[in-house]
N, C-alpha and C. Protein backbone atom coordinates (compact mmCIF):
# COMPACT_ATOMS: atom_id res chain seq x y z
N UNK A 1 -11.89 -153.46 89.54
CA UNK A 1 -11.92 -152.80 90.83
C UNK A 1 -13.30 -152.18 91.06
N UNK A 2 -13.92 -151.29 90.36
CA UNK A 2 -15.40 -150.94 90.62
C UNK A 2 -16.00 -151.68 90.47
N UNK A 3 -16.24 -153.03 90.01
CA UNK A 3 -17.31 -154.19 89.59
C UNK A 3 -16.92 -154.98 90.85
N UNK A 4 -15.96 -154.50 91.55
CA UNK A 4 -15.68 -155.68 93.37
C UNK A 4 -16.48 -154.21 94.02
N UNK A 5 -16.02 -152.83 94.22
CA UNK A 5 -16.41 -152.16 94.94
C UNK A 5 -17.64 -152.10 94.87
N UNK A 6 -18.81 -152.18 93.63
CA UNK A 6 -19.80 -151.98 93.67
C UNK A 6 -20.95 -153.51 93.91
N UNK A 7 -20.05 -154.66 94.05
CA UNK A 7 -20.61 -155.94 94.80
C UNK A 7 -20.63 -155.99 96.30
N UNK A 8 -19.28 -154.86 96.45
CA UNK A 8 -19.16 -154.64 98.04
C UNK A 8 -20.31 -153.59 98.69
N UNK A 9 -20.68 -152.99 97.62
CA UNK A 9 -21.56 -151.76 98.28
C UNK A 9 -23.45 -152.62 98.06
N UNK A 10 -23.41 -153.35 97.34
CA UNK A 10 -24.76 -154.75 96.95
C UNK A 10 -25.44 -153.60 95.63
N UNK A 11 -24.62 -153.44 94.97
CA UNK A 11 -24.79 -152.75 93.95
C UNK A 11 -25.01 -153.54 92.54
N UNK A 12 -25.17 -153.88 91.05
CA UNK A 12 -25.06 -154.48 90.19
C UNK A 12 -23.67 -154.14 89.49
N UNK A 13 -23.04 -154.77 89.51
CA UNK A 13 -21.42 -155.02 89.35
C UNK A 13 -20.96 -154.36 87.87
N UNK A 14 -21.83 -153.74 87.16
CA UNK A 14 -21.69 -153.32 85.94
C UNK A 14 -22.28 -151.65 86.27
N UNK A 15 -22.90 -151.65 87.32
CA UNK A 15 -23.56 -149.91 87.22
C UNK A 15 -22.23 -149.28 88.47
N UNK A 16 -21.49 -148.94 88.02
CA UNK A 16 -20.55 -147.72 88.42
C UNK A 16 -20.24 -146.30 87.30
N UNK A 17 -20.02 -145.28 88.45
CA UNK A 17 -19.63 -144.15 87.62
C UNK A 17 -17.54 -144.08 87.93
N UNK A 18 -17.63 -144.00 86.52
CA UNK A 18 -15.81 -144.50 86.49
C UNK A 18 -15.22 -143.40 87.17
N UNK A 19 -15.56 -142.36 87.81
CA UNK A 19 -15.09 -141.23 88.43
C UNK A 19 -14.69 -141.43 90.19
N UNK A 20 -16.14 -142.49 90.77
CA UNK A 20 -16.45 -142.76 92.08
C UNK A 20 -15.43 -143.14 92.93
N UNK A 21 -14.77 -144.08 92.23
CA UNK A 21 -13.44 -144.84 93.17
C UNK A 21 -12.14 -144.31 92.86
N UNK A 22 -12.11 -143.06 91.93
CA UNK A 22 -10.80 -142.17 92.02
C UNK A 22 -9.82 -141.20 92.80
N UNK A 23 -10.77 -141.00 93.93
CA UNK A 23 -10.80 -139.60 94.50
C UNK A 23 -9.93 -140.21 95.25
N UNK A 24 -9.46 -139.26 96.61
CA UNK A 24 -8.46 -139.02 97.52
C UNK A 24 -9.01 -140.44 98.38
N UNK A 25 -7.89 -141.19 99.31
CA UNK A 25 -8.21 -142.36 99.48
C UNK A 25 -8.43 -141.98 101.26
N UNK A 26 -8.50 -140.71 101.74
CA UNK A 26 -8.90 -140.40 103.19
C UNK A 26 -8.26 -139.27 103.38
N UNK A 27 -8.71 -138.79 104.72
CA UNK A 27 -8.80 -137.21 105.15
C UNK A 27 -7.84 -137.27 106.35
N UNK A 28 -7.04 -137.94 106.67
CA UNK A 28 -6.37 -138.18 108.19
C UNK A 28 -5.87 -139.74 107.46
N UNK A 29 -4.37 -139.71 108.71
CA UNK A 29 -3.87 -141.18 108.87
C UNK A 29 -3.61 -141.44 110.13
N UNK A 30 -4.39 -142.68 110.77
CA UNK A 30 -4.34 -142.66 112.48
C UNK A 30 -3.49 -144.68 112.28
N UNK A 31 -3.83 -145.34 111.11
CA UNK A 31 -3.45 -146.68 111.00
C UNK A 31 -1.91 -146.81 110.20
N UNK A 32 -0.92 -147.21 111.17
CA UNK A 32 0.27 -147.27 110.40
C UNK A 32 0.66 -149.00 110.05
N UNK A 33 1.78 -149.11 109.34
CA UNK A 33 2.84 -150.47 109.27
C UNK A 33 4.21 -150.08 109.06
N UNK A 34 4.97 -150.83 109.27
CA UNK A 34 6.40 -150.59 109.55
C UNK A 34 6.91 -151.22 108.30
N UNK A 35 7.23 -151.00 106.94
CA UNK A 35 7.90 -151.34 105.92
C UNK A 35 9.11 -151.69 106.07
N UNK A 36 9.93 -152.62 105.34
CA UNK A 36 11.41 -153.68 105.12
C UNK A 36 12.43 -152.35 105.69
N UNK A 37 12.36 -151.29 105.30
CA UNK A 37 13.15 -150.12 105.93
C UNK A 37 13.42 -148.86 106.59
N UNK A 38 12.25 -149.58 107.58
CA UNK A 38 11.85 -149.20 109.08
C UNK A 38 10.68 -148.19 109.00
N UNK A 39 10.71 -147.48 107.84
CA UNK A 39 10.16 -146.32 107.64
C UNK A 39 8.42 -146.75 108.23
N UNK A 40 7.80 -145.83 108.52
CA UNK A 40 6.39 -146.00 108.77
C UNK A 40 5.58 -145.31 107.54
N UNK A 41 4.22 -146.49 107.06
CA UNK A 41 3.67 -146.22 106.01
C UNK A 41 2.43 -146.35 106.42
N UNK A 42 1.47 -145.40 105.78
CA UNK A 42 0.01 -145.05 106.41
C UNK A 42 -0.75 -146.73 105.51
N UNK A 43 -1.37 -146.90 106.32
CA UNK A 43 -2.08 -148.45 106.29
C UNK A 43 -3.32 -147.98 105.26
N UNK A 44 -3.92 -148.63 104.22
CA UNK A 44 -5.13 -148.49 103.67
C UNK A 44 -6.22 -149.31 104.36
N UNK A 45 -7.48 -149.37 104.47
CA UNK A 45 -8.26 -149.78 104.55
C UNK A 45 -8.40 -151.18 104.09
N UNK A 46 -7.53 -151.78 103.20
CA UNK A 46 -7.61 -152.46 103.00
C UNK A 46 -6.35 -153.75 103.58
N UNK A 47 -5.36 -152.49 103.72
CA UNK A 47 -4.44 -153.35 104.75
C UNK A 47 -5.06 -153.61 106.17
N UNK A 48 -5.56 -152.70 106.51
CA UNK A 48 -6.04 -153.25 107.93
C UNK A 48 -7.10 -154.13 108.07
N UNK A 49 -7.81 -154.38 107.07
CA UNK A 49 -8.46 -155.36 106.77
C UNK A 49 -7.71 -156.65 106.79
N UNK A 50 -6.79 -156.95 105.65
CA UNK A 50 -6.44 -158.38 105.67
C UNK A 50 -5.02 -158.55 106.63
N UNK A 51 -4.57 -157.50 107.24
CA UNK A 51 -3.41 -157.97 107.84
C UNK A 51 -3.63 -157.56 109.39
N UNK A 52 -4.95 -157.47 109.88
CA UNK A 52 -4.98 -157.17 111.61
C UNK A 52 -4.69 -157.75 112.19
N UNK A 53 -4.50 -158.11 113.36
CA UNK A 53 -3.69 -159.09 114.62
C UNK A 53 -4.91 -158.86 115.61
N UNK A 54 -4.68 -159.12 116.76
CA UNK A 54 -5.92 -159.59 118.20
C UNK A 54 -5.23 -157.92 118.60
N UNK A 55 -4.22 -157.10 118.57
CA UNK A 55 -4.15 -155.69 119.44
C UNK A 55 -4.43 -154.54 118.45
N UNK A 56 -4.27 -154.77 117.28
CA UNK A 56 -4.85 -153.72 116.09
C UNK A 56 -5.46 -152.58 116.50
N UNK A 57 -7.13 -153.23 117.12
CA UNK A 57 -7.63 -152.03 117.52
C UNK A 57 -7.05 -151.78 118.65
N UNK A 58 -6.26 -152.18 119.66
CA UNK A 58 -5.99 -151.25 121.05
C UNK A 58 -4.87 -149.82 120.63
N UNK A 59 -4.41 -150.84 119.68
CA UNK A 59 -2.82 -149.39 119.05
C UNK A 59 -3.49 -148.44 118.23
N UNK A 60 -4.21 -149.24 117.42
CA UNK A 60 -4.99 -147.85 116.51
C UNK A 60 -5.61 -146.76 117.16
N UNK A 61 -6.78 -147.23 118.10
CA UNK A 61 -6.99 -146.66 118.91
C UNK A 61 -6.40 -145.44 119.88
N UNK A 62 -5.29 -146.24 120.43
CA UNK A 62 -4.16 -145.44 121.59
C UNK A 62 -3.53 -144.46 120.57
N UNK A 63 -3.31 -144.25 119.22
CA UNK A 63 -3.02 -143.60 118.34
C UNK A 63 -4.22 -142.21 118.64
N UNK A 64 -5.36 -142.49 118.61
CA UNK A 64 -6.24 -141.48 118.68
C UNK A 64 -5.90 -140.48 119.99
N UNK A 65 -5.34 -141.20 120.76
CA UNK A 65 -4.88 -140.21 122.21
C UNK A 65 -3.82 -139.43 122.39
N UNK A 66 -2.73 -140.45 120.94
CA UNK A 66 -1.61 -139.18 120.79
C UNK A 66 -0.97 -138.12 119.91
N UNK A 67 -2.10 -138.34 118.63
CA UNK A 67 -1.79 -137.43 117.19
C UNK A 67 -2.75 -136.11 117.63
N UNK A 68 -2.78 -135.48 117.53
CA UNK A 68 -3.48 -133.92 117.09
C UNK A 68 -4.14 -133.97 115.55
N UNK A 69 -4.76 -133.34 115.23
CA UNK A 69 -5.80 -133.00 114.24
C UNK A 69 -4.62 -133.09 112.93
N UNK A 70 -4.03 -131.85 113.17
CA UNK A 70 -2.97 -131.69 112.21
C UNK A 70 -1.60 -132.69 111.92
N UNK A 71 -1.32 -133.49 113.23
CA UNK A 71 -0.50 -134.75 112.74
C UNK A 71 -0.91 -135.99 112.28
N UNK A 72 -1.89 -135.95 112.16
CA UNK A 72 -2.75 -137.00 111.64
C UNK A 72 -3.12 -136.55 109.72
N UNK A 73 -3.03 -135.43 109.70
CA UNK A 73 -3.80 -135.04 108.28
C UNK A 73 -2.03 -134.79 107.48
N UNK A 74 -1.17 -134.62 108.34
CA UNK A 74 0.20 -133.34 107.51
C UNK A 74 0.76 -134.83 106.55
N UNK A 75 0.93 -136.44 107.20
CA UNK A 75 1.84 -136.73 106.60
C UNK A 75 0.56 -137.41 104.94
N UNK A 76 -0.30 -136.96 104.89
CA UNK A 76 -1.08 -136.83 103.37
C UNK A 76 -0.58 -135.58 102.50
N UNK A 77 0.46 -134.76 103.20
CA UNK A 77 0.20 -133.66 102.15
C UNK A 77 1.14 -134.45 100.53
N UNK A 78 1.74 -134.86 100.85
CA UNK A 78 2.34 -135.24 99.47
C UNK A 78 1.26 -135.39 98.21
N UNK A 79 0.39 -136.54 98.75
CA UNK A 79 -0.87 -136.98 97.96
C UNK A 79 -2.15 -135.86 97.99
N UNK A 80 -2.21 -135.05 98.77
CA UNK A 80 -2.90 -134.21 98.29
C UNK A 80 -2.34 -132.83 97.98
N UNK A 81 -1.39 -132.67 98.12
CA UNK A 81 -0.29 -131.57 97.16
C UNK A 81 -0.78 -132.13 95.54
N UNK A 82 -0.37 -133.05 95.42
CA UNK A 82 -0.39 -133.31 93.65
C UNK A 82 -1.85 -133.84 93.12
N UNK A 83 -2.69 -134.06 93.88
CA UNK A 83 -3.90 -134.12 93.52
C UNK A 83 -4.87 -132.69 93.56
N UNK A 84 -4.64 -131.92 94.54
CA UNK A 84 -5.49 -130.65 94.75
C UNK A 84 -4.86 -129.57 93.64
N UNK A 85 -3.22 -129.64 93.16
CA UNK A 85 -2.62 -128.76 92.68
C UNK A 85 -2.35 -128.96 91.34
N UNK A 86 -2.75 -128.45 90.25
CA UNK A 86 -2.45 -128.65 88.79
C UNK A 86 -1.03 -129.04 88.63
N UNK A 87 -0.38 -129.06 88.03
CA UNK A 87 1.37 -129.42 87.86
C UNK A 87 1.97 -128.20 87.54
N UNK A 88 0.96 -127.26 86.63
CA UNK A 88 2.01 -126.20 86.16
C UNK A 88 2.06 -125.16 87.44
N UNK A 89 1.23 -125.90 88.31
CA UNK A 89 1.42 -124.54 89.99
C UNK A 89 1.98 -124.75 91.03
N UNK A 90 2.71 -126.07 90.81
CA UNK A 90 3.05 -127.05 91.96
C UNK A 90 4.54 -126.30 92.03
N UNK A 91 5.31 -126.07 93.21
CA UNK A 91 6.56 -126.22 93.47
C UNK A 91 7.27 -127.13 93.80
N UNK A 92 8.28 -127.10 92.67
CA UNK A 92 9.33 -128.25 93.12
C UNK A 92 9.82 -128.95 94.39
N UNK A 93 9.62 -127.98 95.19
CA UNK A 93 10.53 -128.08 96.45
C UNK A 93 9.64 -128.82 97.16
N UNK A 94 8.11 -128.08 97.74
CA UNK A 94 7.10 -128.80 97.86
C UNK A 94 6.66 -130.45 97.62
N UNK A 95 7.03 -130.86 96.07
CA UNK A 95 6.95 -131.74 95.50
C UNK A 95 7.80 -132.76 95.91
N UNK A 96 9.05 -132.46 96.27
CA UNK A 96 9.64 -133.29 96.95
C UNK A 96 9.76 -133.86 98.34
N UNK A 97 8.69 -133.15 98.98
CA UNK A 97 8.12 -133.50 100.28
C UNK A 97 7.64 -135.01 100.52
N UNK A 98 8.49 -135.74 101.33
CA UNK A 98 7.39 -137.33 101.44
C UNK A 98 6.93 -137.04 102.87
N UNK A 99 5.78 -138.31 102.63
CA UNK A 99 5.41 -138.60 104.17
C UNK A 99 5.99 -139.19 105.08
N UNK A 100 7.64 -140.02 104.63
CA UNK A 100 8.21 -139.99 105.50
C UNK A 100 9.05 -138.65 106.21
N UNK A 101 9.53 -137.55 105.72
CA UNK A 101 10.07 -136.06 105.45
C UNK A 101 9.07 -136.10 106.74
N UNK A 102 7.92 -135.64 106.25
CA UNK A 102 6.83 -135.54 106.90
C UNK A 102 6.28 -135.72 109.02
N UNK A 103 6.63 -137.29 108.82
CA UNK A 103 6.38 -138.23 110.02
C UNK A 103 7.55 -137.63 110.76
N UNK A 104 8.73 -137.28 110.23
CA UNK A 104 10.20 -137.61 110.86
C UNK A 104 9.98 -135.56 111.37
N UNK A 105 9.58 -135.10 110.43
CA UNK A 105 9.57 -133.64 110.99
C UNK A 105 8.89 -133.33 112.19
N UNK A 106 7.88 -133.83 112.78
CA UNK A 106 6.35 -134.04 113.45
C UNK A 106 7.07 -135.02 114.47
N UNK A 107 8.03 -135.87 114.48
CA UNK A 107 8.59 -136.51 115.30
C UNK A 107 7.22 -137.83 115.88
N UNK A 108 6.78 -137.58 114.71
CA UNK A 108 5.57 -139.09 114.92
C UNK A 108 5.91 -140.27 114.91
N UNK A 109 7.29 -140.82 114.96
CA UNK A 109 7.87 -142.13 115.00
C UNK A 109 8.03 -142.11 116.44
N UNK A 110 7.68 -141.27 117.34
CA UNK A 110 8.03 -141.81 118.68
C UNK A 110 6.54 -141.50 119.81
N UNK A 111 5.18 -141.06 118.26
CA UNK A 111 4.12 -141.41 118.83
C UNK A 111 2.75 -142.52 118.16
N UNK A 112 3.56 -142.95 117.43
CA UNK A 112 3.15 -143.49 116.43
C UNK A 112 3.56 -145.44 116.24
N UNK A 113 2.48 -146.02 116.55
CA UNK A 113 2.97 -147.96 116.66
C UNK A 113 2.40 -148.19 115.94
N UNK A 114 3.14 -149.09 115.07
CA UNK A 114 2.34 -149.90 113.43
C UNK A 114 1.16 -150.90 114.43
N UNK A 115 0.27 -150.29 113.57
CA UNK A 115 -0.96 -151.50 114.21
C UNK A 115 -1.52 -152.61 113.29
N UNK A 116 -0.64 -152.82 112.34
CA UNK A 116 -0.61 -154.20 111.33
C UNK A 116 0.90 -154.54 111.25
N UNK A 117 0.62 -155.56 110.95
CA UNK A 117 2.00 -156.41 110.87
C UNK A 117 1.58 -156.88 108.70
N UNK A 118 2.69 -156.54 108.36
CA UNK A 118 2.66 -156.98 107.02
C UNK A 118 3.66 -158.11 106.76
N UNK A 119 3.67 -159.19 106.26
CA UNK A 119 4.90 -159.78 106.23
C UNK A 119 5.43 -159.44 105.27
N UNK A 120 6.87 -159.07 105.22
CA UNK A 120 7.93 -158.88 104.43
C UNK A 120 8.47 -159.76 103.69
């Protein structure tokens, strides 16, 4: 994985620091897909890469006109709950928070259109 990321960056495929490609994978989620059980799942960069369609960018986009700052960043807290927080400080309850919990609290399934299609 760092010897592709660092061919992708025109780097020498052997000079990475093993730390670089660990970190948090983004700061906001504006790109969704619709998973086998309905649920909506934040798209990586790399999904929207190999699975875009010809309207991708118009929905992704139109997404930017209807999330707020904070509905765009809340359904990451799971992944950055357990990355920012040691384990012995974490609360349980907390911990059991998903980003679907999340989407469904925020009522973002009714502002929110998968802008990749994944096949199932």
């Amino acid at each position: 994985m760092h010897r592709a990321y660092n061919l992708m960056r025109g780097r020498p495929a052997e000079d990475f620091d093993q730390d670089h490609t660990s970190g948090l994978r983004s700061d906001f989620v504006l790109g969704y897909f619709q998973d086998n059980l309905g649920r909506l799942q934040a798209a990586s960069g790399l999904d929207l890469a190999l699975h875009n369609h010809p309207k991708s960018w118009e929905i992704f986009s139109g997404v930017l006109d209807r999330l707020t700052l904070q509905q765009a960043m809340a359904p990451l807290f799971p992944e950055l709950y357990s990355a920012l927080y040691p384990v012995a400080e974490q609360q349980p309850e907390l911990s059991k928070i998903t980003a679907d919990d999340i989407i469904n609290f925020y009522g973002l399934t009714e502002k929110i259109v998968p802008c990749i299609s994944i096949p199932l």
